[in-house]
Protein backbone atom coordinates (compact mmCIF):
# COMPACT_ATOMS: atom_id res chain seq x y z
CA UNK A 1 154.18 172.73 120.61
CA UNK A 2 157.44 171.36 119.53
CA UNK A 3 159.23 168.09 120.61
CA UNK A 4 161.99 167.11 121.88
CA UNK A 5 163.40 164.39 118.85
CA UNK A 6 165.86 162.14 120.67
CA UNK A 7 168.93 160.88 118.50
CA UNK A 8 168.55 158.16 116.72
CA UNK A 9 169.09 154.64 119.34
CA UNK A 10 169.88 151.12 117.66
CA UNK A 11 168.16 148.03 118.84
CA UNK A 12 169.28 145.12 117.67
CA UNK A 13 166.11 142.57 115.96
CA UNK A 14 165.37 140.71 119.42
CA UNK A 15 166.53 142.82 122.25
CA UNK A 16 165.02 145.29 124.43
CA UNK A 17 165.76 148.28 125.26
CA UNK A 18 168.95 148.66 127.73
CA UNK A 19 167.74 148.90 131.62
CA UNK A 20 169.07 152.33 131.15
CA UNK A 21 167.40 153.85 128.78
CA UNK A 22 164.05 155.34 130.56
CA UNK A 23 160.98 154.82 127.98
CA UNK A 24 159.45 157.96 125.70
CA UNK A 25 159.13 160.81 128.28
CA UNK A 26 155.85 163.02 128.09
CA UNK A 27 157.95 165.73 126.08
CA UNK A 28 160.08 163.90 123.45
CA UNK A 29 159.80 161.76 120.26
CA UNK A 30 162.15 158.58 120.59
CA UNK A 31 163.25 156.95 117.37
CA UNK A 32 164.76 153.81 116.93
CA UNK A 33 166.85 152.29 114.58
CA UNK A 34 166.81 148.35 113.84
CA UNK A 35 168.66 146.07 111.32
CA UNK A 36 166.84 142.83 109.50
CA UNK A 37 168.12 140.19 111.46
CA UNK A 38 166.99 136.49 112.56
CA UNK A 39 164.58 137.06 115.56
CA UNK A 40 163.22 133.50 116.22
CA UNK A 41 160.86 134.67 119.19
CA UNK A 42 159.53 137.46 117.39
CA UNK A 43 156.76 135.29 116.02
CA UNK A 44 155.80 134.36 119.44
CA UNK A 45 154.23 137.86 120.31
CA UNK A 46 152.02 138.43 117.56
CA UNK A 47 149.06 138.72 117.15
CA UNK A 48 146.53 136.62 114.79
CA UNK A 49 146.24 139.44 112.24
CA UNK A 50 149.72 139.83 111.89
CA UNK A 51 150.73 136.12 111.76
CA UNK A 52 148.63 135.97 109.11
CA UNK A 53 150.56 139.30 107.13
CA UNK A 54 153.89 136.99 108.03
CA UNK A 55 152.57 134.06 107.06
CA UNK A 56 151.27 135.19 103.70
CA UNK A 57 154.51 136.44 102.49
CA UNK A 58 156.46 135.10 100.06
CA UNK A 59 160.12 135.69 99.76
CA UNK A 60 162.01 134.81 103.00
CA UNK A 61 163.41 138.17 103.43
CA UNK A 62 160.21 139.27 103.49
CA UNK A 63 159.44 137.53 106.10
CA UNK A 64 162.58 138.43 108.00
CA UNK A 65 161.79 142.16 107.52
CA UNK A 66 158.36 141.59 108.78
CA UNK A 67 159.17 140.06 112.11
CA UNK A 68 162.49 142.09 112.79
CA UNK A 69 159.93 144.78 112.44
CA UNK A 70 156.56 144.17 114.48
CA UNK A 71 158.83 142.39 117.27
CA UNK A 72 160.55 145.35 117.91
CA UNK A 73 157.66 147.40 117.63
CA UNK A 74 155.76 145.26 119.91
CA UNK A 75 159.30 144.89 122.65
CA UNK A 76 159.27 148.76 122.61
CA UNK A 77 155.73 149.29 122.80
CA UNK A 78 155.48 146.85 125.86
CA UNK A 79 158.35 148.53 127.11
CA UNK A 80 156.91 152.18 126.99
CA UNK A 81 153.55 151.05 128.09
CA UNK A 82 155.25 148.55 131.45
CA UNK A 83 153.41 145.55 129.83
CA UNK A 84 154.32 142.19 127.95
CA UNK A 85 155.13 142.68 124.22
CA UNK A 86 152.73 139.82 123.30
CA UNK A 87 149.56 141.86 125.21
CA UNK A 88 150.32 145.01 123.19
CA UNK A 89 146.83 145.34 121.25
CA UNK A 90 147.05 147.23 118.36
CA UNK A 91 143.83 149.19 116.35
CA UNK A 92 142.95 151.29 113.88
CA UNK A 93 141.63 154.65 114.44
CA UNK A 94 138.82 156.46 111.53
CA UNK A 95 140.76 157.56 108.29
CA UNK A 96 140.17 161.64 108.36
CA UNK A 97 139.02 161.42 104.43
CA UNK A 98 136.09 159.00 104.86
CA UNK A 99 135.32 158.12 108.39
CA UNK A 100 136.14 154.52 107.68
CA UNK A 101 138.21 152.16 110.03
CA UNK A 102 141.13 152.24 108.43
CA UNK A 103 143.45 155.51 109.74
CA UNK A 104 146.36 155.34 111.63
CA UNK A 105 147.29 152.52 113.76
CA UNK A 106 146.87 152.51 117.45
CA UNK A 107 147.22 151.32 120.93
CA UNK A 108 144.40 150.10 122.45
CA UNK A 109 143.34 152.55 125.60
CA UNK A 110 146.42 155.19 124.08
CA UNK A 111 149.45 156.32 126.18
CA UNK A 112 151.68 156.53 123.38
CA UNK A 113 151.89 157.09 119.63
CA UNK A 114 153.59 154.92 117.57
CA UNK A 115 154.88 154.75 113.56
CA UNK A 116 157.19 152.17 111.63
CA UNK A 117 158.39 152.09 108.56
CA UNK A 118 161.09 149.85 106.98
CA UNK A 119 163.28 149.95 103.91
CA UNK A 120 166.36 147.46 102.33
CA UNK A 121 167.55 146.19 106.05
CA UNK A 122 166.47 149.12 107.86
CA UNK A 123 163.54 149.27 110.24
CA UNK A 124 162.65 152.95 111.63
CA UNK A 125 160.03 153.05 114.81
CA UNK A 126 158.77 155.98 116.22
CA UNK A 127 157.18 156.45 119.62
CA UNK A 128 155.80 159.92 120.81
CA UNK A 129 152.77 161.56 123.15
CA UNK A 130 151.34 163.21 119.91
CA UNK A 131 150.62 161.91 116.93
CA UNK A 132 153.71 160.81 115.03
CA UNK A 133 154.29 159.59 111.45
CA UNK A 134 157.84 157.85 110.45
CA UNK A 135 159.50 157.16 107.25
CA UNK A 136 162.45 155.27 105.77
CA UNK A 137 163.18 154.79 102.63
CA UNK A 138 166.65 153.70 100.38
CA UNK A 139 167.85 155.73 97.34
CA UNK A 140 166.03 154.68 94.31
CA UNK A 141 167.76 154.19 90.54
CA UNK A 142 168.03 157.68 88.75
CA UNK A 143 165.26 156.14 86.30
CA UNK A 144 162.43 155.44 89.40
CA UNK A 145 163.04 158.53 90.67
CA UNK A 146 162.59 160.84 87.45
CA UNK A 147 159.62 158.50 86.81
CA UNK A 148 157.22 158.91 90.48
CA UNK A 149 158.76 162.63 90.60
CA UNK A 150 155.47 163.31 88.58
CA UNK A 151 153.66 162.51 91.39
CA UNK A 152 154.96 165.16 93.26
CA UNK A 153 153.84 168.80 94.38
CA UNK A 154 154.11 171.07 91.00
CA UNK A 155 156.54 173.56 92.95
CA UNK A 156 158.76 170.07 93.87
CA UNK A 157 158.56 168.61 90.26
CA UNK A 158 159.83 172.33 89.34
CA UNK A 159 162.54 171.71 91.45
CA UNK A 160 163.55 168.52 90.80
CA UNK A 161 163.46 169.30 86.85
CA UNK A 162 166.45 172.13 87.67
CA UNK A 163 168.55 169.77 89.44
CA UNK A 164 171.51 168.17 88.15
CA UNK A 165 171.31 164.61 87.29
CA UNK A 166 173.07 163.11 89.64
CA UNK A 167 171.66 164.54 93.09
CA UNK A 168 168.25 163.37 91.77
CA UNK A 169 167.58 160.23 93.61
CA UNK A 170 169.21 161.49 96.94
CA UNK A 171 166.92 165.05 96.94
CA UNK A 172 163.58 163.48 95.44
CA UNK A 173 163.98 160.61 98.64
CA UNK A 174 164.13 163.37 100.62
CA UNK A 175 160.68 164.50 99.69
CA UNK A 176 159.36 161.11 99.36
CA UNK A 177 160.27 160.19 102.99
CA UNK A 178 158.88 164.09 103.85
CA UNK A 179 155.22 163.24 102.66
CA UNK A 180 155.41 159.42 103.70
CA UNK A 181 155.83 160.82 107.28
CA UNK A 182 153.26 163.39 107.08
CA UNK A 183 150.55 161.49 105.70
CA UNK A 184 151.10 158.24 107.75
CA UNK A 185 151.11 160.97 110.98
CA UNK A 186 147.41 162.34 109.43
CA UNK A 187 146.28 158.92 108.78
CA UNK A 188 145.66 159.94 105.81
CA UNK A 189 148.19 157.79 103.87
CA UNK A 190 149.08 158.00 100.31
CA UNK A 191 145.38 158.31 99.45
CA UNK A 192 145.80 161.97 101.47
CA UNK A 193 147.82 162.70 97.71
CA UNK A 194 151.67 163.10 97.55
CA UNK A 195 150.94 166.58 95.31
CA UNK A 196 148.57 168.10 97.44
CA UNK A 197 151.33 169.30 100.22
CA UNK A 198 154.67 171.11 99.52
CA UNK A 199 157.39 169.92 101.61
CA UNK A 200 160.34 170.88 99.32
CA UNK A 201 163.09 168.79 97.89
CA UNK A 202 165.87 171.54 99.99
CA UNK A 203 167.94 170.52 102.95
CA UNK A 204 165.30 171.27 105.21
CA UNK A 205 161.51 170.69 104.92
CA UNK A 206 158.90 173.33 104.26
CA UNK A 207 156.48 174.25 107.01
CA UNK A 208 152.98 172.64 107.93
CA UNK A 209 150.51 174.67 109.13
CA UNK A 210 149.92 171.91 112.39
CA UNK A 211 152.86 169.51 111.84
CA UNK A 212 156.51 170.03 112.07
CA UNK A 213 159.19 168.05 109.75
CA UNK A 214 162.42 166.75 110.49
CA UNK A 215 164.57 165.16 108.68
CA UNK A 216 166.50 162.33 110.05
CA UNK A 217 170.07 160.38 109.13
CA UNK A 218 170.25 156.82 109.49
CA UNK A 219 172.55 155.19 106.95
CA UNK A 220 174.25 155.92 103.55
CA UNK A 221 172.08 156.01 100.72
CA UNK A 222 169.07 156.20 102.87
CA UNK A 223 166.52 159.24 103.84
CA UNK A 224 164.52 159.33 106.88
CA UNK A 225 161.79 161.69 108.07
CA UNK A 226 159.85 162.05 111.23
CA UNK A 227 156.73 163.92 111.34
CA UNK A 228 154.99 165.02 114.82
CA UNK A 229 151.54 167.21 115.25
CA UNK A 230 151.73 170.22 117.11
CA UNK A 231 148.50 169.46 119.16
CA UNK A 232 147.99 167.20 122.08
């Protein structure tokens, strides 16, 4: 089965969705796009876990990223599901390596998939009827990405090794955002192995037996990547 992917919507830190735009419909993956701003209610609709997260961070734009972040997630959520952001419950479903209770994150009782990711002053959120993983990430320094490229897929570090110099960062993000999306959409996470899956450092992603990969622009200097399962 493959889905709809709705262009990219922006929603500023704070706001909700405008009256009309309809929420996720059964057959299409909605992403939105968000920018780090001041959200001074955000804090006001979480939840005890994730006060905590906020709370324990450090560096004020930390902080800022966080709650730009799970208010928006929580504002569309509430949105999609026709109920206050602050009664969104969130939990974790089993990971698919061990069993343990730490997989993907979920809405309590279901009726919609859900990923975020966030990057620089980017946030990326994801909502879709299947399973759905998201990623965002900025263009690392030539020197990171030559580094972690030795974490990749032999056929990708192949790759990467015959490019020129100075397309490195933007084609290796590529593939970074490509696996970040497919193994937050198994659950699996980076534990799930960033060499164990080609995905391909080309302008389009390599098939998944199960999944399908799309690449997504946001920004300059960016990558972006949605991943959605083919089943129900």
């Amino acid at each position: 089965m493959t889905l709809e992917i709705t262009p990219v919507r922006v929603l500023r830190a704070g706001d909700l969705p405008e009256p009309a735009v309809p929420p996720t419909s059964d057959g299409a993956v909605a992403l939105w796009l968000t920018r780090v701003a001041a959200d001074p209610t955000a804090h006001e609709l979480l939840d005890a876990e994730e006060r905590r997260r906020w709370r324990a961070l450090v560096r004020d734009e930390d902080r800022a990223r966080y709650l730009a972040a799970h208010g928006s997630l929580r504002r569309l959520l509430g949105h999609r599901l026709g109920i206050p952001a602050d009664r969104v419950e969130f939990v974790r479903e089993d990971c698919p390596l061990c069993g343990g209770p730490h997989g993907r994150p979920a809405v309590r009782g279901g009726g919609v998939h859900f990923s975020l990711s966030h990057s620089g002053d980017l946030v990326l959120i994801a909502l879709a009827p299947v399973p759905v993983g998201v990623d965002v990430e900025a263009h690392p320094e030539a020197g990171v990405s030559d580094l972690v490229a030795d974490s990749l897929h032999p056929l990708e570090r192949d790759e990467f090794a015959r490019l020129p110099p100075e397309v490195r960062p933007a084609a290796f993000t590529r593939c970074w955002v490509r696996k970040e999306a497919y193994l937050k959409g198994t659950g699996e996470g980076l534990a799930g192995g960033l060499e164990r899956t080609y995905l391909g450092l080309g302008p389009e992603p390599a098939a998944v037996p199960g999944w399908t990969l799309t690449d997504v622009r946001v920004a300059p200097s960016f990558a972006a990547a949605v991943a959605t399962s083919d089943g129900a």
